[in-house]
Structures are given as C-alpha cells and as structure tokens.
N, C-alpha and C. Protein backbone atom coordinates (compact mmCIF):
# COMPACT_ATOMS: atom_id res chain seq x y z
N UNK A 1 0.84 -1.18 0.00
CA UNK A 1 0.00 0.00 0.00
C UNK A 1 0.89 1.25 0.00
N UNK A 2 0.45 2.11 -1.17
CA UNK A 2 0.65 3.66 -1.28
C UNK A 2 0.74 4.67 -0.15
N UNK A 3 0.80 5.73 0.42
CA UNK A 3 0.39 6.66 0.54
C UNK A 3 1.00 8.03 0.29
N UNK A 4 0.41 8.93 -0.53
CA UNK A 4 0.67 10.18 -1.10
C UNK A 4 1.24 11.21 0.11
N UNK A 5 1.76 12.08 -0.22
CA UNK A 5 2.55 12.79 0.96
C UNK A 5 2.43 14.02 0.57
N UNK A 6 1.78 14.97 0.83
CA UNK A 6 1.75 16.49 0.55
C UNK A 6 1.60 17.49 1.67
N UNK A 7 2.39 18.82 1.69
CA UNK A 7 2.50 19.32 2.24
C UNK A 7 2.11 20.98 2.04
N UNK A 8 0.81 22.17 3.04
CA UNK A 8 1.57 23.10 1.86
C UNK A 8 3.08 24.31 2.37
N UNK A 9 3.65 23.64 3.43
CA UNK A 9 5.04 24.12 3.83
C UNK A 9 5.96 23.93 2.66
N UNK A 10 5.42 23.11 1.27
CA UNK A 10 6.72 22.95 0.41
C UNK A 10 6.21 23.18 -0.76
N UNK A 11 6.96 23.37 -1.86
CA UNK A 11 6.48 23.78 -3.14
C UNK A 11 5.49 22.58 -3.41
N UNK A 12 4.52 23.49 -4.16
CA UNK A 12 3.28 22.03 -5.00
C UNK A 12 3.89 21.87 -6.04
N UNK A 13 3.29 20.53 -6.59
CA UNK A 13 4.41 19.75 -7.71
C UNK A 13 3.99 20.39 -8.81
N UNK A 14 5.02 20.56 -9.55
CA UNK A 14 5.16 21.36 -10.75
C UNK A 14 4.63 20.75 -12.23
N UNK A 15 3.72 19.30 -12.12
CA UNK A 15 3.84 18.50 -12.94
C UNK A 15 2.92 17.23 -12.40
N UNK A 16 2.68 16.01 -13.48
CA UNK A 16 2.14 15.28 -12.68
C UNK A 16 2.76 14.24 -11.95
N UNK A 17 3.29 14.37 -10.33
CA UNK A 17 3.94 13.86 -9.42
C UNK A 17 3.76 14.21 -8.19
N UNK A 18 3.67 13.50 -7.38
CA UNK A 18 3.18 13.87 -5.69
C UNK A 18 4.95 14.18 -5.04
N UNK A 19 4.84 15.15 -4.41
CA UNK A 19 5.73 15.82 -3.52
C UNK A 19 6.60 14.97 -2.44
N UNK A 20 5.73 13.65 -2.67
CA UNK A 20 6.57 12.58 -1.51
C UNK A 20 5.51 11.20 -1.74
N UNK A 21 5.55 9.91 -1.64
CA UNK A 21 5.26 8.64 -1.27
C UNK A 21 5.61 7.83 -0.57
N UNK A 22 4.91 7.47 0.47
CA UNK A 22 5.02 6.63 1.40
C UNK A 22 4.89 5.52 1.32
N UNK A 23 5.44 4.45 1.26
CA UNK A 23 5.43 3.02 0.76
C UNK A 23 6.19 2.08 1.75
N UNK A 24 6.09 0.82 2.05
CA UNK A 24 6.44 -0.22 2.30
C UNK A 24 7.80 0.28 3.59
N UNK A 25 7.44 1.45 4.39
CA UNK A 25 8.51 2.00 5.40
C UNK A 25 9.45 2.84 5.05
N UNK A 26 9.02 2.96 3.87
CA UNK A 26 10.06 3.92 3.34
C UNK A 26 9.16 5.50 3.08
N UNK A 27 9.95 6.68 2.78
CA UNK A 27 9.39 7.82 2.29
C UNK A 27 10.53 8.11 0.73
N UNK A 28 9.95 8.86 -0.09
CA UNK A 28 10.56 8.85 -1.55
C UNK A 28 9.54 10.37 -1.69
N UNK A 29 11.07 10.96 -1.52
CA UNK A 29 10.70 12.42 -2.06
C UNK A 29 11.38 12.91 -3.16
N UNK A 30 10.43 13.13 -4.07
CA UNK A 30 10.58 13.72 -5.56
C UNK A 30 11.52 14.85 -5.46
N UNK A 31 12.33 15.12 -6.40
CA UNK A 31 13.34 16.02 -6.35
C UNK A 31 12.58 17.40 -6.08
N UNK A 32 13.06 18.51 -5.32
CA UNK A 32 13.33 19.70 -4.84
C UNK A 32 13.96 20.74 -5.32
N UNK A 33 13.67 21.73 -5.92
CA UNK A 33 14.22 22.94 -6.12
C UNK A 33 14.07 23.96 -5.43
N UNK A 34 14.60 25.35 -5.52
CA UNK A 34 14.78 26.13 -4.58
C UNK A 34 13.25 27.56 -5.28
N UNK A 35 12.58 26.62 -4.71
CA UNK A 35 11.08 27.33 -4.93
C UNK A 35 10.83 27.57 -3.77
N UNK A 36 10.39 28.88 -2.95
CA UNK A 36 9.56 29.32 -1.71
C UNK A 36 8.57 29.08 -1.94
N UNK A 37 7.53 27.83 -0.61
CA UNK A 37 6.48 27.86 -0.63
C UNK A 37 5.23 28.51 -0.99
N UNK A 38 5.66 29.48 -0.14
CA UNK A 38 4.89 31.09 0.51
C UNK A 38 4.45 31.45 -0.87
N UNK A 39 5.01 31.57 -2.47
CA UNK A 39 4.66 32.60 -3.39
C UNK A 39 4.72 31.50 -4.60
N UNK A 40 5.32 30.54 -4.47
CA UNK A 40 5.36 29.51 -5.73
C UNK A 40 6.74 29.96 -6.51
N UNK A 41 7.64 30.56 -6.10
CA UNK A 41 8.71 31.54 -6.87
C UNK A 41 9.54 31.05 -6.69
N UNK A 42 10.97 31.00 -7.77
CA UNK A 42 11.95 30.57 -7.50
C UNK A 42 13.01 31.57 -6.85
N UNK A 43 13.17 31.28 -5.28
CA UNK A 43 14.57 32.23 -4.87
C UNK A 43 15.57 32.82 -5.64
N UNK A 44 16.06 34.11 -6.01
CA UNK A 44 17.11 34.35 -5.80
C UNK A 44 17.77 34.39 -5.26
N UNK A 45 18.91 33.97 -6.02
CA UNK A 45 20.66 33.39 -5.16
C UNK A 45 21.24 32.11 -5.13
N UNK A 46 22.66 32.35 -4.70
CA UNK A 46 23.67 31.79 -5.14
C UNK A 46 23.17 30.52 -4.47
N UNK A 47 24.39 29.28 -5.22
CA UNK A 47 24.04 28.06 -4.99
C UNK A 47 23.75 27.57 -3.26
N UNK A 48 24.25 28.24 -2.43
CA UNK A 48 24.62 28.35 -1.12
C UNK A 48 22.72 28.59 -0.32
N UNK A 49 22.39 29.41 -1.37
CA UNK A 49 20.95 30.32 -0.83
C UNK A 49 20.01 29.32 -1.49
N UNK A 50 20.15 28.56 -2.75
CA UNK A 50 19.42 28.19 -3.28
C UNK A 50 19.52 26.27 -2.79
N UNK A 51 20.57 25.62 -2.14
CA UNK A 51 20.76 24.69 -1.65
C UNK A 51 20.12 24.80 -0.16
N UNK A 52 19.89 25.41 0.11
CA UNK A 52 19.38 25.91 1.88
C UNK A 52 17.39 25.55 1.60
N UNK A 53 17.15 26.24 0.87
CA UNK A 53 15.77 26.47 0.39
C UNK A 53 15.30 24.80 0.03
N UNK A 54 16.17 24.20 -0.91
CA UNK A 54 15.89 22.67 -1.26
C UNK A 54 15.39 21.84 -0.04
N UNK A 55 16.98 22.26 0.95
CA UNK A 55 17.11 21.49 2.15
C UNK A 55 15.66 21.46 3.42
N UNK A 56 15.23 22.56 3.27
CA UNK A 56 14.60 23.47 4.14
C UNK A 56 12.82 22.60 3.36
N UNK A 57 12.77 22.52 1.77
CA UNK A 57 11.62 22.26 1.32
C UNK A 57 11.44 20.89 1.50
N UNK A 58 13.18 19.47 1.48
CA UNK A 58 12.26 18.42 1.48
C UNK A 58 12.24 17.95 3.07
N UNK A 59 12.63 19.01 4.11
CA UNK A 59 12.33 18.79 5.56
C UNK A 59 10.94 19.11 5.76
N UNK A 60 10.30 19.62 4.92
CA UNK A 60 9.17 20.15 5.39
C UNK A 60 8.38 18.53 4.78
N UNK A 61 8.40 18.38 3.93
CA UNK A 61 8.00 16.96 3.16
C UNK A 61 7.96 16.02 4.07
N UNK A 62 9.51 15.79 4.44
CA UNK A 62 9.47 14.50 5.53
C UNK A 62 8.83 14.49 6.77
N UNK A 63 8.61 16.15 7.18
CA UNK A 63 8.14 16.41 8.45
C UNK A 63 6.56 15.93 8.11
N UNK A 64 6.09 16.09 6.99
CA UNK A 64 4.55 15.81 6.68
C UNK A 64 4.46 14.14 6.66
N UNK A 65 5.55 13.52 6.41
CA UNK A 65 5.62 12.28 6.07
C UNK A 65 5.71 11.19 7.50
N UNK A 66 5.89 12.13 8.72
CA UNK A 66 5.98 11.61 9.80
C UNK A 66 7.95 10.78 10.38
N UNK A 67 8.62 11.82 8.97
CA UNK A 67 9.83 11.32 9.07
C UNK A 67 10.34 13.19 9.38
N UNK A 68 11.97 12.51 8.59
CA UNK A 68 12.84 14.00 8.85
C UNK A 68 14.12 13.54 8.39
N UNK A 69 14.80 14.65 8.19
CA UNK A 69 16.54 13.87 7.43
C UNK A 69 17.02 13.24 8.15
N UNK A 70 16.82 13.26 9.61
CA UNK A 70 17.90 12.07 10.27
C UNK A 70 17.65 10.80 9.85
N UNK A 71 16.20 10.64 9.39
CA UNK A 71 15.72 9.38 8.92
C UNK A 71 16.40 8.96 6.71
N UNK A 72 17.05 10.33 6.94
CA UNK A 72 17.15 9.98 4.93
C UNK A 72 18.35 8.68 4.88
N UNK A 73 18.34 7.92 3.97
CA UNK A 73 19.27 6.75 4.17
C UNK A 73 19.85 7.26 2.41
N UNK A 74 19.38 7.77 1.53
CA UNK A 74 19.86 8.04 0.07
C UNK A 74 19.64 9.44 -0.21
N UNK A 75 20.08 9.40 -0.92
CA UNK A 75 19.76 11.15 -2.10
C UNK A 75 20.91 11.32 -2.73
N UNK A 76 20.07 11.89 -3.95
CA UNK A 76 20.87 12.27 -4.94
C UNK A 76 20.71 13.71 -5.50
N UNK A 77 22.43 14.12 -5.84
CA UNK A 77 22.33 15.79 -6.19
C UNK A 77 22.25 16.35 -7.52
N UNK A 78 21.85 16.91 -7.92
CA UNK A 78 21.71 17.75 -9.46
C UNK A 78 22.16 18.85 -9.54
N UNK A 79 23.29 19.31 -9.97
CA UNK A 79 24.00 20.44 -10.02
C UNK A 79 23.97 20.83 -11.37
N UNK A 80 23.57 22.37 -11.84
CA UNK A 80 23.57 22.86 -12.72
C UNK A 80 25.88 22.63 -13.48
N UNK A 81 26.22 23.35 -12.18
CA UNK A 81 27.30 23.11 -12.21
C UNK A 81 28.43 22.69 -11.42
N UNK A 82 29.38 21.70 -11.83
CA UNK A 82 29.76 20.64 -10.57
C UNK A 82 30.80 21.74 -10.20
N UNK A 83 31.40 23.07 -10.40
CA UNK A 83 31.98 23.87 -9.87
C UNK A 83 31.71 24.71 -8.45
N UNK A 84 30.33 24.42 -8.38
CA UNK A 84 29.38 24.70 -7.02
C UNK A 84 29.49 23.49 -6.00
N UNK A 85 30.24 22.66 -5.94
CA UNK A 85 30.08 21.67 -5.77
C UNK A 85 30.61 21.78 -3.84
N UNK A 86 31.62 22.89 -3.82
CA UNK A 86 32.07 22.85 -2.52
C UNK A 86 31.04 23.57 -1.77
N UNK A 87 30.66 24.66 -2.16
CA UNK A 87 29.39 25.61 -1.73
C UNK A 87 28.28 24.94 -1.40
N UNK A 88 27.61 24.08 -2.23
CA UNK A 88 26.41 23.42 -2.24
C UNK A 88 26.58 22.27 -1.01
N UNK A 89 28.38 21.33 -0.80
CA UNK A 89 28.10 20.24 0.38
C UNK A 89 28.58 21.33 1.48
N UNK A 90 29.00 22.66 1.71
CA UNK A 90 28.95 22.92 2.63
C UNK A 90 27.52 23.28 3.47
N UNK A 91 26.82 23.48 2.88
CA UNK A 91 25.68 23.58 3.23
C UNK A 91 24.68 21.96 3.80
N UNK A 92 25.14 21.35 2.51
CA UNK A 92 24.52 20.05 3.18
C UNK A 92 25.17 19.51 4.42
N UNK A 93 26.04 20.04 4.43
CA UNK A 93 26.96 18.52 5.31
C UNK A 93 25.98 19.59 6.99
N UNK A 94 25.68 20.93 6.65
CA UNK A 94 24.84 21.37 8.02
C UNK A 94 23.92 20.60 8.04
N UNK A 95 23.39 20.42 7.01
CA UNK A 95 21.48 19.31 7.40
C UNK A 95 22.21 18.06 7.54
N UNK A 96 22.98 17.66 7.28
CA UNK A 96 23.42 15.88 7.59
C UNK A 96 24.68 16.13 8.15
N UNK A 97 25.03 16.59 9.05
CA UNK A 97 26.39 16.35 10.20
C UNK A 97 26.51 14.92 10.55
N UNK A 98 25.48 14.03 10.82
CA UNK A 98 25.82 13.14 11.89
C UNK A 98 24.95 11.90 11.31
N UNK A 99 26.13 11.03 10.87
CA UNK A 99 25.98 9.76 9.99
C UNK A 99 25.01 10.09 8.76
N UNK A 100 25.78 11.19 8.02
CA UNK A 100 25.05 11.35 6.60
C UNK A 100 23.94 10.21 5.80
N UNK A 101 23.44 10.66 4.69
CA UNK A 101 23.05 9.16 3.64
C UNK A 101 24.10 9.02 3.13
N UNK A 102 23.96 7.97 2.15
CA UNK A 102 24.75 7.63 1.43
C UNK A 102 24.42 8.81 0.18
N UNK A 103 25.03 9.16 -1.23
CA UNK A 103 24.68 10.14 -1.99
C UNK A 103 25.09 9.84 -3.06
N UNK A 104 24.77 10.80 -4.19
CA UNK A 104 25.49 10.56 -5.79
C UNK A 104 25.37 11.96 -5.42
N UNK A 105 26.41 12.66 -6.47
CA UNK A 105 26.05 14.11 -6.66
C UNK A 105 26.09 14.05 -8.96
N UNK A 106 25.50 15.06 -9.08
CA UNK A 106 25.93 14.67 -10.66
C UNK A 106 25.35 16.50 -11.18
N UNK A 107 26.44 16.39 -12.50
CA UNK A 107 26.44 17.75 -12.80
C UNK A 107 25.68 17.67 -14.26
N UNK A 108 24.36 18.29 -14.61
CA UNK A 108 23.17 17.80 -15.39
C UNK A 108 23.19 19.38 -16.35
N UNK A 109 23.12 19.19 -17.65
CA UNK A 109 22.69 20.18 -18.52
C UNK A 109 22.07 21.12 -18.32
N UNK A 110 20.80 21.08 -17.47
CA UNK A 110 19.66 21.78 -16.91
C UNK A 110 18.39 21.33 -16.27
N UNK A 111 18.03 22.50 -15.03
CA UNK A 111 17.27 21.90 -14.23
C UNK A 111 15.81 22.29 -14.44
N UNK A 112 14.69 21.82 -13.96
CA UNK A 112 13.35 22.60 -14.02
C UNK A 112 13.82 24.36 -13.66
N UNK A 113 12.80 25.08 -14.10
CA UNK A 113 12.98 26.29 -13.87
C UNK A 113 14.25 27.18 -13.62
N UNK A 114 15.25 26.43 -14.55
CA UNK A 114 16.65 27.09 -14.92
C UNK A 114 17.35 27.24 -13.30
N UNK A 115 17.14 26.31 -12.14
CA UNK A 115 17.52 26.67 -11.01
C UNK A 115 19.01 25.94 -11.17
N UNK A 116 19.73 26.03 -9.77
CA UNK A 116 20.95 25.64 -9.63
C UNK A 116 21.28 24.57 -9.42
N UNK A 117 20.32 23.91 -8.51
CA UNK A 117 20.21 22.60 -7.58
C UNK A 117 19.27 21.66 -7.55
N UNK A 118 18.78 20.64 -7.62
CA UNK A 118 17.97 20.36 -7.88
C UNK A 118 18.34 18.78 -6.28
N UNK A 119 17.60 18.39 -5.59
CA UNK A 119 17.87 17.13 -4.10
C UNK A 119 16.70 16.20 -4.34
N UNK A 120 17.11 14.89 -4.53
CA UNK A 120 15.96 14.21 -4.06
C UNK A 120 16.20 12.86 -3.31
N UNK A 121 15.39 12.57 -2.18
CA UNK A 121 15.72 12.09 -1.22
C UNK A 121 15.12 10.15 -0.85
N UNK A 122 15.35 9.17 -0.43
CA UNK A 122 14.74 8.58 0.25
C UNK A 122 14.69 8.40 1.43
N UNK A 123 13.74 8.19 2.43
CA UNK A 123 14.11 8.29 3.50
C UNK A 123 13.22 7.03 4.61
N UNK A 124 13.47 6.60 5.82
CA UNK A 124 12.93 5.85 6.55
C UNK A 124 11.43 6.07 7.37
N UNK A 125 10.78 5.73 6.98
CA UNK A 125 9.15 6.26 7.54
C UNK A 125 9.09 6.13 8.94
C-alpha cells in the first residue's frame, strides 16, 4: 500500500507527481528545487541560498511524512554546475552532520525552472 505525501510548507508539484510517497517503510521524495512555498517563486541566489531552500523544502515533506533527514538513508544531487560543488556540500553537510546518507552528486545540462540545484531524497518512515 501507497500513501501520497503532501504538504503546503513545500512547493506544489510542478507536474504530474506527488511531492513525496510513502510506501512499504520507506518515504521517496521527488526532487526539490529552490522554490519558496509562501509565493510559488523561485529564490534568488547563489548556490549556497538556493541549496538551503531545497534542504529546508524536502524537511518540510518528511516532516509531513511523519519522518525527517535524520531518517534519509539516500539522495541524490543535481547540479547545474559541478563547480558549485564545494558551496552546495557545505551547506549540506549542516542538514546531515551526523551519519550522513549515502549520496550521488551529478552535474546535469539543466534543471526545471533554470535553477541551480535540484535534491531528491529517500528516507525511513
């Protein structure tokens, strides 16, 4: 059994895809960009400002999901450009200090809405 995961602390999905799924103990949150809830808009700013906002949107997800990142066991990164690459884990390594996930990071042509970053997560229900 399914269950759909929506929140409105985090961007609504841009497309046809639910914001998170809950399945078999697990949570699976659809990738994240650096969209503010509050207006539907994509932040301005640097990869640093715009990696914070991701972080910040799929906590709000997991928090709806009855989880949270301490619970993420995967995720994977989408970097406009892998030259951001120190900027963007300094920021992560603040949301995951203590026994990180495991990760891919990967540097992609382009993201939805021309953003910088793009996170998407699995995590433990």
């Amino acid at each position: 059994m399914k269950e759909v995961i929506t929140t409105k602390d985090a961007p609504k999905a841009i497309g046809p895809y639910s914001q998170a799924t809950k399945a078999n103990g697990f949570v699976f949150v659809s990738g994240q960009v650096a969209i503010d809830p509050a207006n539907q808009q994509v932040i301005n700013g640097d990869i640093a400002e715009q990696t914070e906002r991701v972080l910040e949107n799929l906590s709000a997800i997991l928090k709806a999901a009855g989880s949270g990142l301490e619970k993420v066991v995967r995720s994977t990164v989408f970097l406009k450009d892998m030259g951001d690459f120190i900027a963007m884990n300094e920021v992560y390594g603040k949301y995951f200090s203590s026994a990180p996930p495991a990760r891919s990071t990967v540097e992609v042509a382009r993201l939805p809405k021309d953003v910088l970053v793009e996170i998407d997560v699995i995590a433990l229900g």
